[in-house]
C-alpha atoms as a PDB file:
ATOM      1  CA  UNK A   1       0.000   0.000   0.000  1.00  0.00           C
ATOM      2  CA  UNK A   2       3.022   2.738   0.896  1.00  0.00           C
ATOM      3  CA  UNK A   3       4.284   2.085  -2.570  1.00  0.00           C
ATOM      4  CA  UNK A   4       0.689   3.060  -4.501  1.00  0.00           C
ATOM      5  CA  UNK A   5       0.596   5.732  -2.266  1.00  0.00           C
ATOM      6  CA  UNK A   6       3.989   7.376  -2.629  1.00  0.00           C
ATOM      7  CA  UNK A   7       3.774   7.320  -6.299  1.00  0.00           C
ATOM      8  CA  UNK A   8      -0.047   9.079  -5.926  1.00  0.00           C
ATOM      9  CA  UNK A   9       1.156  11.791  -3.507  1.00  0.00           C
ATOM     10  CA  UNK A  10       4.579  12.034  -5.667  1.00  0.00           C
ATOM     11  CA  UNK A  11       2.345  12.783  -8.486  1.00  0.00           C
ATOM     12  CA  UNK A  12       0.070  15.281  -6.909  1.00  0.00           C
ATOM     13  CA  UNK A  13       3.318  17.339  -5.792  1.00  0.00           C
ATOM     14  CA  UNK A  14       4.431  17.282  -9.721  1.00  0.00           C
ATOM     15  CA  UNK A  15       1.427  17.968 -10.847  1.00  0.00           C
ATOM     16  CA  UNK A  16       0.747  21.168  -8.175  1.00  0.00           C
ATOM     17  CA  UNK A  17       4.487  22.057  -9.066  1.00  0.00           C
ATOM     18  CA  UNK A  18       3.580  21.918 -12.476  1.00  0.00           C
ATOM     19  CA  UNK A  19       0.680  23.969 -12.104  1.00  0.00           C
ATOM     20  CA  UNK A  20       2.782  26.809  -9.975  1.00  0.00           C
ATOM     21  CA  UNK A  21       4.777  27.203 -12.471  1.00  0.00           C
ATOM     22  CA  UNK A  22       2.010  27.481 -15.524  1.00  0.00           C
ATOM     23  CA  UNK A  23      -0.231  29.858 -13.563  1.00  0.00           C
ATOM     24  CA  UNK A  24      -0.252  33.806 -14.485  1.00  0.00           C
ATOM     25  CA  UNK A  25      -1.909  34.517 -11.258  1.00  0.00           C
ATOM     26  CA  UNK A  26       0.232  34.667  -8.227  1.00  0.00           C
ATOM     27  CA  UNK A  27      -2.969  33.994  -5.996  1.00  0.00           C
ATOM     28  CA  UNK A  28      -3.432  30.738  -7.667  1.00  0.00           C
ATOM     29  CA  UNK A  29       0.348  30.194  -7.955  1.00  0.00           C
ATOM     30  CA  UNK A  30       0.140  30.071  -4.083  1.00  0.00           C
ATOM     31  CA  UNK A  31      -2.432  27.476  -3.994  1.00  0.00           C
ATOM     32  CA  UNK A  32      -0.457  25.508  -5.988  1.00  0.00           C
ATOM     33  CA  UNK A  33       2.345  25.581  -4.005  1.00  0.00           C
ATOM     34  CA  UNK A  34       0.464  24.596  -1.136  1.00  0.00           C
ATOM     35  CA  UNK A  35      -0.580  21.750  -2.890  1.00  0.00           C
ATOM     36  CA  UNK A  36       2.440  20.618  -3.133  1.00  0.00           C
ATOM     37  CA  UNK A  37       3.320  21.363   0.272  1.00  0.00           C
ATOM     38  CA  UNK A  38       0.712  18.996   1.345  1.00  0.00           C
ATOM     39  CA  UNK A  39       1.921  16.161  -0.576  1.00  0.00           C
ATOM     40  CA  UNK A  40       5.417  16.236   0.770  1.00  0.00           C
ATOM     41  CA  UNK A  41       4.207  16.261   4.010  1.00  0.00           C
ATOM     42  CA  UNK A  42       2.301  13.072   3.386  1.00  0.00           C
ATOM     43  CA  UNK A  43       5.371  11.648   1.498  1.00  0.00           C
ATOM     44  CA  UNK A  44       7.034  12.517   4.629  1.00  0.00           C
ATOM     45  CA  UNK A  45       4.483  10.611   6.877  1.00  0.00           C
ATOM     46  CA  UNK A  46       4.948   7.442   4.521  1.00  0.00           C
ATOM     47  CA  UNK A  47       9.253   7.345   5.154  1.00  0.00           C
ATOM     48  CA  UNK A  48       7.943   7.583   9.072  1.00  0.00           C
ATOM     49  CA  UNK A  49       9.201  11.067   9.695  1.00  0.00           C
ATOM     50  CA  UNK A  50       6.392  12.379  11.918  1.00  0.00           C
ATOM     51  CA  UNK A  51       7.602  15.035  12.961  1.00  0.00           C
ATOM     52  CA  UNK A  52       9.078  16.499   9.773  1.00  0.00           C
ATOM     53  CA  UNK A  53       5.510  16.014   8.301  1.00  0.00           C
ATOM     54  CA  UNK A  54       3.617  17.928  11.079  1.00  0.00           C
ATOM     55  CA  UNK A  55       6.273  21.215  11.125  1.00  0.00           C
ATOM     56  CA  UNK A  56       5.851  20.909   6.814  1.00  0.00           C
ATOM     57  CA  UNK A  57       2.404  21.517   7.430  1.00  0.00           C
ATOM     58  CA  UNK A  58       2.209  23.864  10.291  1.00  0.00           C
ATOM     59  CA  UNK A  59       5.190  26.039   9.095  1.00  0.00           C
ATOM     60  CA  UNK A  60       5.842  25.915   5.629  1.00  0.00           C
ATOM     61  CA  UNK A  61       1.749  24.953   4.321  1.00  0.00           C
ATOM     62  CA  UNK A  62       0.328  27.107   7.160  1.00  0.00           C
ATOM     63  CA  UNK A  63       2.889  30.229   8.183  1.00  0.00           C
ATOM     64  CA  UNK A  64       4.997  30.975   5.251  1.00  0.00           C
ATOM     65  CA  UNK A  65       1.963  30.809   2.686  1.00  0.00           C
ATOM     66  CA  UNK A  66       0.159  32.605   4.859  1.00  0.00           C
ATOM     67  CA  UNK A  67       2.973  35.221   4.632  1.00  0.00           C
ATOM     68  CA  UNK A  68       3.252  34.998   0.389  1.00  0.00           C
ATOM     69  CA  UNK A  69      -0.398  35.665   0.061  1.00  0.00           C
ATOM     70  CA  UNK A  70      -0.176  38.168   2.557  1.00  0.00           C
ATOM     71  CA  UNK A  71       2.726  39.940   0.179  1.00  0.00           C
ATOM     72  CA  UNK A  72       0.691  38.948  -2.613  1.00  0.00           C
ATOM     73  CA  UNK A  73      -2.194  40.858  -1.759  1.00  0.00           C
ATOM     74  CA  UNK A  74      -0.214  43.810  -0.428  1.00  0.00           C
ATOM     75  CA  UNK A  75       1.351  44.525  -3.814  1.00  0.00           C
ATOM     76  CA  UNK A  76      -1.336  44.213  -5.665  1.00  0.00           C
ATOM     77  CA  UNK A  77      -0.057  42.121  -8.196  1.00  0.00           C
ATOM     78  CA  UNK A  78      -2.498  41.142 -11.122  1.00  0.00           C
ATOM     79  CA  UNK A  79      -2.558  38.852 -13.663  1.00  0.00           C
ATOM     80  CA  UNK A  80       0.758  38.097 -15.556  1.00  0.00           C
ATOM     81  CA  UNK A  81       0.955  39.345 -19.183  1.00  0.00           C
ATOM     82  CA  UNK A  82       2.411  36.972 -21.445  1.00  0.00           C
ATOM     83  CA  UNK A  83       5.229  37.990 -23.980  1.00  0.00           C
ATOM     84  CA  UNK A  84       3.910  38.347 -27.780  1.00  0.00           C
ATOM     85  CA  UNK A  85       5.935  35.402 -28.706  1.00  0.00           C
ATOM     86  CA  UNK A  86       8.374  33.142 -27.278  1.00  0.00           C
ATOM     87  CA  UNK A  87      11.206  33.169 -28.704  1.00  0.00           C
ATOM     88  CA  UNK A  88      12.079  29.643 -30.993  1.00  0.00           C
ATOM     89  CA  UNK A  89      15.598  29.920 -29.105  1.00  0.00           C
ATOM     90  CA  UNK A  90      13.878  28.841 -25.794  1.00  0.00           C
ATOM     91  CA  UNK A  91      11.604  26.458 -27.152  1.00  0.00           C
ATOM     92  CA  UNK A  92      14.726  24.280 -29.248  1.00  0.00           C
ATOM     93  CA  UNK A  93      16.718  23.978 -26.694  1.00  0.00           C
ATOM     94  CA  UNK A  94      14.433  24.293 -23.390  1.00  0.00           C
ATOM     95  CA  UNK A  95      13.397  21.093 -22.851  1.00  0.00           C
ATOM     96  CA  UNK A  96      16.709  18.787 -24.188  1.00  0.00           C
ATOM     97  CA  UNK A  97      18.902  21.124 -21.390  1.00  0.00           C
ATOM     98  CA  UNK A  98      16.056  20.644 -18.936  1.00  0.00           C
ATOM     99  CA  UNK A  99      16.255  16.568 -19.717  1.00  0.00           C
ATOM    100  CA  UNK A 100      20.488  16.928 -19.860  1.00  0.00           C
ATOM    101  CA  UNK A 101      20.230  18.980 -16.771  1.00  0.00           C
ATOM    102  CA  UNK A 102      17.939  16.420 -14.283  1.00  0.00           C
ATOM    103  CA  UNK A 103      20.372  13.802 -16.034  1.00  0.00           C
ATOM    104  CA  UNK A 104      23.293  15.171 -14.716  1.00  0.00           C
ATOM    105  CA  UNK A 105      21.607  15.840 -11.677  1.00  0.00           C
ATOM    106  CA  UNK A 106      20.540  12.461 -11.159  1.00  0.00           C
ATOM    107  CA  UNK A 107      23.905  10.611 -12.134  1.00  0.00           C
ATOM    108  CA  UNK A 108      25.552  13.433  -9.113  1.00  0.00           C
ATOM    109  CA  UNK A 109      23.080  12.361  -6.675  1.00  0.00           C
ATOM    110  CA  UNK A 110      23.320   8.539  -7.426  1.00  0.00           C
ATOM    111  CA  UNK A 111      27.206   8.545  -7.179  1.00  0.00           C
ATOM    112  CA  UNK A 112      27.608  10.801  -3.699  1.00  0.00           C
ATOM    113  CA  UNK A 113      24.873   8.280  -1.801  1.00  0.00           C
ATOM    114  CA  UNK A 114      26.122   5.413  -0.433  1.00  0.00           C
ATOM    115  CA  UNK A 115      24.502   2.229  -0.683  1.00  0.00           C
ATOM    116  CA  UNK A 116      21.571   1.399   1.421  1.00  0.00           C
ATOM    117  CA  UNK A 117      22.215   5.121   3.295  1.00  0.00           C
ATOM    118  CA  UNK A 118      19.340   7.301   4.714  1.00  0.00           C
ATOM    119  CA  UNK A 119      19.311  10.830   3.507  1.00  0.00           C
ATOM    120  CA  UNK A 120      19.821  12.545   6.432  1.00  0.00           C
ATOM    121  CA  UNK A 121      22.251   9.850   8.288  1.00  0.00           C
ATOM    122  CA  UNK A 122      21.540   9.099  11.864  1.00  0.00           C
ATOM    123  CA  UNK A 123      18.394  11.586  11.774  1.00  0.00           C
ATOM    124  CA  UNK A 124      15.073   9.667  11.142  1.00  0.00           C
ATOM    125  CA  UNK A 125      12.783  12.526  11.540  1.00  0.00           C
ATOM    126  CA  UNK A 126      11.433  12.004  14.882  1.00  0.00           C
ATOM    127  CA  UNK A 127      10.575  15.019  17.532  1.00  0.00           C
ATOM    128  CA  UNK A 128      14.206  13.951  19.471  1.00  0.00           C
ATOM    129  CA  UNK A 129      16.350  13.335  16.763  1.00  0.00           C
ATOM    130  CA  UNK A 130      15.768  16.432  14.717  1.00  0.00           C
ATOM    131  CA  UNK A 131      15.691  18.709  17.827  1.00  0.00           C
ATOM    132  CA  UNK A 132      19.304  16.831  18.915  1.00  0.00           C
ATOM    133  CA  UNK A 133      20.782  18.006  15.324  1.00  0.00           C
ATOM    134  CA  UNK A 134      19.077  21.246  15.295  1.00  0.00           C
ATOM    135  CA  UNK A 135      20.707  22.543  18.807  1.00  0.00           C
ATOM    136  CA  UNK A 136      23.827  20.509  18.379  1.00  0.00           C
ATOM    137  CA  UNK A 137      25.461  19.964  14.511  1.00  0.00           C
ATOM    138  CA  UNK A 138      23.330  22.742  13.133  1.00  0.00           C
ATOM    139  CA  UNK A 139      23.006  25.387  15.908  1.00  0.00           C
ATOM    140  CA  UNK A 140      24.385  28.018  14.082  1.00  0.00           C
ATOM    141  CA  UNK A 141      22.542  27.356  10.725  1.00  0.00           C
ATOM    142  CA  UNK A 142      19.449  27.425  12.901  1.00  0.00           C
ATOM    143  CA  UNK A 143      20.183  30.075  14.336  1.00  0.00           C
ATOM    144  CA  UNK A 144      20.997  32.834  11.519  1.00  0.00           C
ATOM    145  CA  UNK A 145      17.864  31.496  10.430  1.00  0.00           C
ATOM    146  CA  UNK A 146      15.780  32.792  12.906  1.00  0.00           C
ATOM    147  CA  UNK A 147      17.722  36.724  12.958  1.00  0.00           C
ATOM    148  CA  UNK A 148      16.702  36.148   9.159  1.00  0.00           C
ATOM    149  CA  UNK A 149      13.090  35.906   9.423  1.00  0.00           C
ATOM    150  CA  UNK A 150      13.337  38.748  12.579  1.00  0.00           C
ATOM    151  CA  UNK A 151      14.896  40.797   9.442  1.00  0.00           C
ATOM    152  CA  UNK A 152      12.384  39.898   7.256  1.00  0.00           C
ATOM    153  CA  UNK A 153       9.423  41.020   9.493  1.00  0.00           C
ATOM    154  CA  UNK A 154      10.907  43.786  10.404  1.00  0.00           C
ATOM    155  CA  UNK A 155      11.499  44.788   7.051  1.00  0.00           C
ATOM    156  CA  UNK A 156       7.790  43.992   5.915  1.00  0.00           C
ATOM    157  CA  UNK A 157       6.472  46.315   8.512  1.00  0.00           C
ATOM    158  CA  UNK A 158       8.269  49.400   7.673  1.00  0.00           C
ATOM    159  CA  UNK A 159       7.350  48.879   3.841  1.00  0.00           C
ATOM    160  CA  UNK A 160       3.652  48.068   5.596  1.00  0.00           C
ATOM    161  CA  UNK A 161       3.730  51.255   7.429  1.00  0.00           C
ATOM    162  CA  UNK A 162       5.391  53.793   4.782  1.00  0.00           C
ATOM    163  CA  UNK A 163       2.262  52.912   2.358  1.00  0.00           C
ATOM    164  CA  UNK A 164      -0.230  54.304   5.181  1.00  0.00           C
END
């Protein structure tokens, strides 16, 4: 059953990410991504990483779309226009670099994991084991994060406030 299911929810996240990518509206460009955000955190829940799943959702589904739409909405940004024509350059050579591209890609990936390995080593995605490697191996990763985000509030409500 986890197999049918990965490769349902795996399609559902290309497909959204598909979609996000077509849209000319950024309102439903958010949607999309949120779609996908959804999926992974059910792909998550099928490799047994609880944990990861819940803070996908919460966080990244829940706060930081929250925040996009909220920037969405604040600049007032329509519809996209489309060019008058695309240009024959990108469409000869767009998709054979795209396919040489997750080739490469792939081949990279395949030859730097070892054998049998987990992802993330040691780290299984449980409420313990991520909270050991966040405030031990990547404290300080973790923690420029965080005066990042403080920036980036910050930052939103002075550009909120000049506009009143």
């Amino acid at each position: 059953m986890d197999p049918i299911l990965f490769f349902i929810f795996a399609a559902v996240a290309v497909i959204c990410a598909i979609s996000l990518i077509v849209q000319k509206h950024p309102i439903k460009s958010a949607l999309s991504l949120i779609g996908v955000m959804g999926s992974l955190a059910i792909l998550y829940l099928l490799l047994g990483a609880e944990f990861i799943a819940a803070a996908q959702l919460i966080v990244y589904a829940g706060a930081i779309m929250v925040l996009f739409v909220f920037v969405i909405m604040l600049l007032n940004a329509g519809e996209e226009k489309s060019p008058a024509r695309p240009s024959w350059f990108a469409k000869l050579l767009g998709i054979p670099l795209m396919i040489a591209l997750l080739g490469i890609l792939s081949y990279v990936i395949q030859r730097a994991a070892p054998e049998g390995s987990l992802a993330f080593g040691e780290y299984t995605g449980g409420a313990r084991e991520v909270g050991r490697a966040l405030f031990t191996t990547y404290l300080l990763p973790f923690e420029i994060t965080s005066v990042l985000i403080l920036i980036a509030i910050l930052g939103a409500v002075v550009l909120a406030k000049k506009e009143l």
